[in-house]
Protein backbone atom coordinates (compact mmCIF):
# COMPACT_ATOMS: atom_id res chain seq x y z
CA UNK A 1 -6.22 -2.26 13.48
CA UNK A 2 -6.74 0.99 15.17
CA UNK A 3 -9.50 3.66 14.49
CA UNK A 4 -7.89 5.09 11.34
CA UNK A 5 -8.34 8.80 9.35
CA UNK A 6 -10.90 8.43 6.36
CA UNK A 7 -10.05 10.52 3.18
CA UNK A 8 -12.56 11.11 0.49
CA UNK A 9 -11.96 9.84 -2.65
CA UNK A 10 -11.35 13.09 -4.00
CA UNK A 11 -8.60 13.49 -2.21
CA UNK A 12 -6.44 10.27 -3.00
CA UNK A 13 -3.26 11.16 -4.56
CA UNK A 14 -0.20 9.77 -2.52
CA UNK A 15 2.85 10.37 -3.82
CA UNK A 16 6.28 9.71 -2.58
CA UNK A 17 10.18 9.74 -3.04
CA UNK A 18 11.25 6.21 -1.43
CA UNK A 19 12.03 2.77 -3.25
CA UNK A 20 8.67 1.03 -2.81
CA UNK A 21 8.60 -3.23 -2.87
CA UNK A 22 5.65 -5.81 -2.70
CA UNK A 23 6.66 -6.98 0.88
CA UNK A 24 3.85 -9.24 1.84
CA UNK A 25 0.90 -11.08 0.33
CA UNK A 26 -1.60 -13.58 1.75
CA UNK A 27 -3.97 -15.25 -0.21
CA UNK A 28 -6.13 -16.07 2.35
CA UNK A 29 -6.07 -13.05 4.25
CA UNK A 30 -6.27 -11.49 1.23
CA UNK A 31 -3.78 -8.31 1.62
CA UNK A 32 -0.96 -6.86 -0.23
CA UNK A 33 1.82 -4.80 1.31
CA UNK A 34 3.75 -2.35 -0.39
CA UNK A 35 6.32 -0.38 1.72
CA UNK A 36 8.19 2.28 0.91
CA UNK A 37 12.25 2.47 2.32
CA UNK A 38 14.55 5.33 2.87
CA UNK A 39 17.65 5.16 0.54
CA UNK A 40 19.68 2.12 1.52
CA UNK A 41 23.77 2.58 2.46
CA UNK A 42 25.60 0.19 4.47
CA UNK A 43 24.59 1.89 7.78
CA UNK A 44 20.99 1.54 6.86
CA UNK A 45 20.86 -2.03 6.08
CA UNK A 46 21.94 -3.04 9.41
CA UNK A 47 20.73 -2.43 12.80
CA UNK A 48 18.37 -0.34 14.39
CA UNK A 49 15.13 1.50 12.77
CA UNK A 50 14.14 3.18 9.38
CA UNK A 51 10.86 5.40 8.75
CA UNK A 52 9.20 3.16 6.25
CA UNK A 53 5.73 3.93 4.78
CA UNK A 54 3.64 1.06 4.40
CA UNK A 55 0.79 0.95 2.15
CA UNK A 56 -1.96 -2.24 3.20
CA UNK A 57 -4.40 -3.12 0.50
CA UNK A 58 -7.59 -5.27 2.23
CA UNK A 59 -10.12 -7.13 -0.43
CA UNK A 60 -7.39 -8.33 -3.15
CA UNK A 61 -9.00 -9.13 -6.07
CA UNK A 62 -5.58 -8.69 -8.66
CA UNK A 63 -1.91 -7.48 -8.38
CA UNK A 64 -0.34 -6.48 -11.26
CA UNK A 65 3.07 -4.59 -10.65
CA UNK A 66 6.48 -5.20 -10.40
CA UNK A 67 8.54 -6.20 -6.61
CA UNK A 68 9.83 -2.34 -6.78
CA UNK A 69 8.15 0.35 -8.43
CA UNK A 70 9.62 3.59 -8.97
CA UNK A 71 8.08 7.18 -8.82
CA UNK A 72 5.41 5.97 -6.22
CA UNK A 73 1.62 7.95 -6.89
CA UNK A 74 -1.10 6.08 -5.13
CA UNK A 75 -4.24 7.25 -7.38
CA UNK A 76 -7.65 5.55 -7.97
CA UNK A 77 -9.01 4.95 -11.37
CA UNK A 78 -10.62 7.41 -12.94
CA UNK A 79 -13.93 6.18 -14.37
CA UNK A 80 -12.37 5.91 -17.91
CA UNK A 81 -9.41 4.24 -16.50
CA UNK A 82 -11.68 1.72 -15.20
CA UNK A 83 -13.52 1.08 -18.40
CA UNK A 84 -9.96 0.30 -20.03
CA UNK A 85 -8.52 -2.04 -17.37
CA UNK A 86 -12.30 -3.82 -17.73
CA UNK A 87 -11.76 -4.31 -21.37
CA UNK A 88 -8.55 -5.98 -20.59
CA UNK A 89 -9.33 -8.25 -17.75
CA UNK A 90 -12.83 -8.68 -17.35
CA UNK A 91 -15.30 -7.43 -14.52
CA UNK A 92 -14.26 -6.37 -11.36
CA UNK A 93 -16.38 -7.34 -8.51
CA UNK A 94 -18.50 -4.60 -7.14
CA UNK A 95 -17.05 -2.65 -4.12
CA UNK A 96 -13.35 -2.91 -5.72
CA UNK A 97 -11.37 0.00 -6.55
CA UNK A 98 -8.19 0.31 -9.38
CA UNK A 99 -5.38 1.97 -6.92
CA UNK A 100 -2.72 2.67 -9.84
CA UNK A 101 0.80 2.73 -8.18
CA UNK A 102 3.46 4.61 -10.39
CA UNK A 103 3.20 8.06 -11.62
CA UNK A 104 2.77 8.02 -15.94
CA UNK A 105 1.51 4.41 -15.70
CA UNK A 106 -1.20 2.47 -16.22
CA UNK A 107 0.72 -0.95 -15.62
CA UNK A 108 1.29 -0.99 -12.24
CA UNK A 109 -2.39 -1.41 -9.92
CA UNK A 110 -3.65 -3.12 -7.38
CA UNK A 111 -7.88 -4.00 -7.47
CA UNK A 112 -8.76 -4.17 -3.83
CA UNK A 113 -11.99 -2.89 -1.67
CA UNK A 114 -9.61 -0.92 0.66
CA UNK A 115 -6.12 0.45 1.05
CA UNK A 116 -4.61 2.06 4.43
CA UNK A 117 -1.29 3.45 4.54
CA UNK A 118 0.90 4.62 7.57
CA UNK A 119 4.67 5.65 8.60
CA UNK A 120 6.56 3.30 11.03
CA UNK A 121 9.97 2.97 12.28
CA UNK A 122 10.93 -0.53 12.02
CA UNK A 123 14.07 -2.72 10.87
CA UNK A 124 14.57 -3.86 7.36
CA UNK A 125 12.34 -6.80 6.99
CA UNK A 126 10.37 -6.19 9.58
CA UNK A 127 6.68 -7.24 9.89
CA UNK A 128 4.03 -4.52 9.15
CA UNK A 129 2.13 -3.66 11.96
CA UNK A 130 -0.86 -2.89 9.67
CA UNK A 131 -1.23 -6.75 8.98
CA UNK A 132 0.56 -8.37 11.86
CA UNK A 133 -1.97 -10.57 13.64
CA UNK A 134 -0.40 -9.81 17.27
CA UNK A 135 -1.51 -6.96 19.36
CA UNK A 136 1.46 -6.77 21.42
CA UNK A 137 3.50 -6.16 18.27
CA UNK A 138 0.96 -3.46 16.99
CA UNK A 139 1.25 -1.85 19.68
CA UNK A 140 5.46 -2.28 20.01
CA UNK A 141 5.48 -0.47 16.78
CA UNK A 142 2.84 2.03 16.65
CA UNK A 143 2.19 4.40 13.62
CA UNK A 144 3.84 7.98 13.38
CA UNK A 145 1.41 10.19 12.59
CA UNK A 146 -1.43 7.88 12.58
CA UNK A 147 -3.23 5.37 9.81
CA UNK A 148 -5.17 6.94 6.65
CA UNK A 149 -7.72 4.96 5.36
CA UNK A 150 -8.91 5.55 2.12
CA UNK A 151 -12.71 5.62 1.94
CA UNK A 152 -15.22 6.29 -0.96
């Protein structure tokens, strides 16, 4: 992955318009990716490119959110939050953070140690470059505007 743009922790509250799905998981790589699309029409599910946001969580430790989510406001726990979600599913292994997903809900988090996000233009059902393995297909389809990681 290339050098990426820290944000303080302070500062993480991401939210956007598009129709966000869970477009990629791997157990053993353990990542989650959650991109964001453009409204679809019939010209947009064919051919060509789309400016999709894709958010990569690294460090999965639990996913619990629908395949689309609505209303999309990336937020971390706040320490309160945490307390509650603890309560309900036990510890959470040191280093992880609570990224809530939808605006007004509590429901819809991912518990991961990191979470990157970037713009690309890419076809529907394309690979993300933020988890593709291949360098020559990072680099084929390289970020607009850079990649933010999210660091405490």
């Amino acid at each position: 992955m290339e050098a990426a743009v820290n944000i303080r922790s302070s500062e993480l509250d991401l939210s956007d318009t598009r129709q966000f799905s869970l477009v990629d998981y791997r157990h053993g790589h353990s990542y989650v990716v959650i991109r964001g699309f453009p409204p679809m029409d019939d010209k947009a599910t064919g051919g060509g490119t789309h400016r999709v946001l894709d958010l990569f969580f690294t460090g999965i430790d639990r996913i619990a959110c629908g395949r689309d989510l609505d209303n999309l406001r990336l937020r971390r726990a706040s320490d309160v939050e945490r307390i509650v979600i603890m309560e309900r599913i036990g510890r959470i292994k040191t280093g992880a953070e609570i990224y809530f997903l939808e605006s007004g809900s509590v429901e819809s988090y991912v518990i991961a140690q990191r979470v990157y996000w970037a713009e690309f233009d890419l076809p529907y059902g394309a690979v993300s470059p933020l988890a593709a393995e291949e360098r020559d297909y990072r680099e084929a389809h390289p970020p607009i505007g850079g990649i933010v990681r999210y660091a405490d």
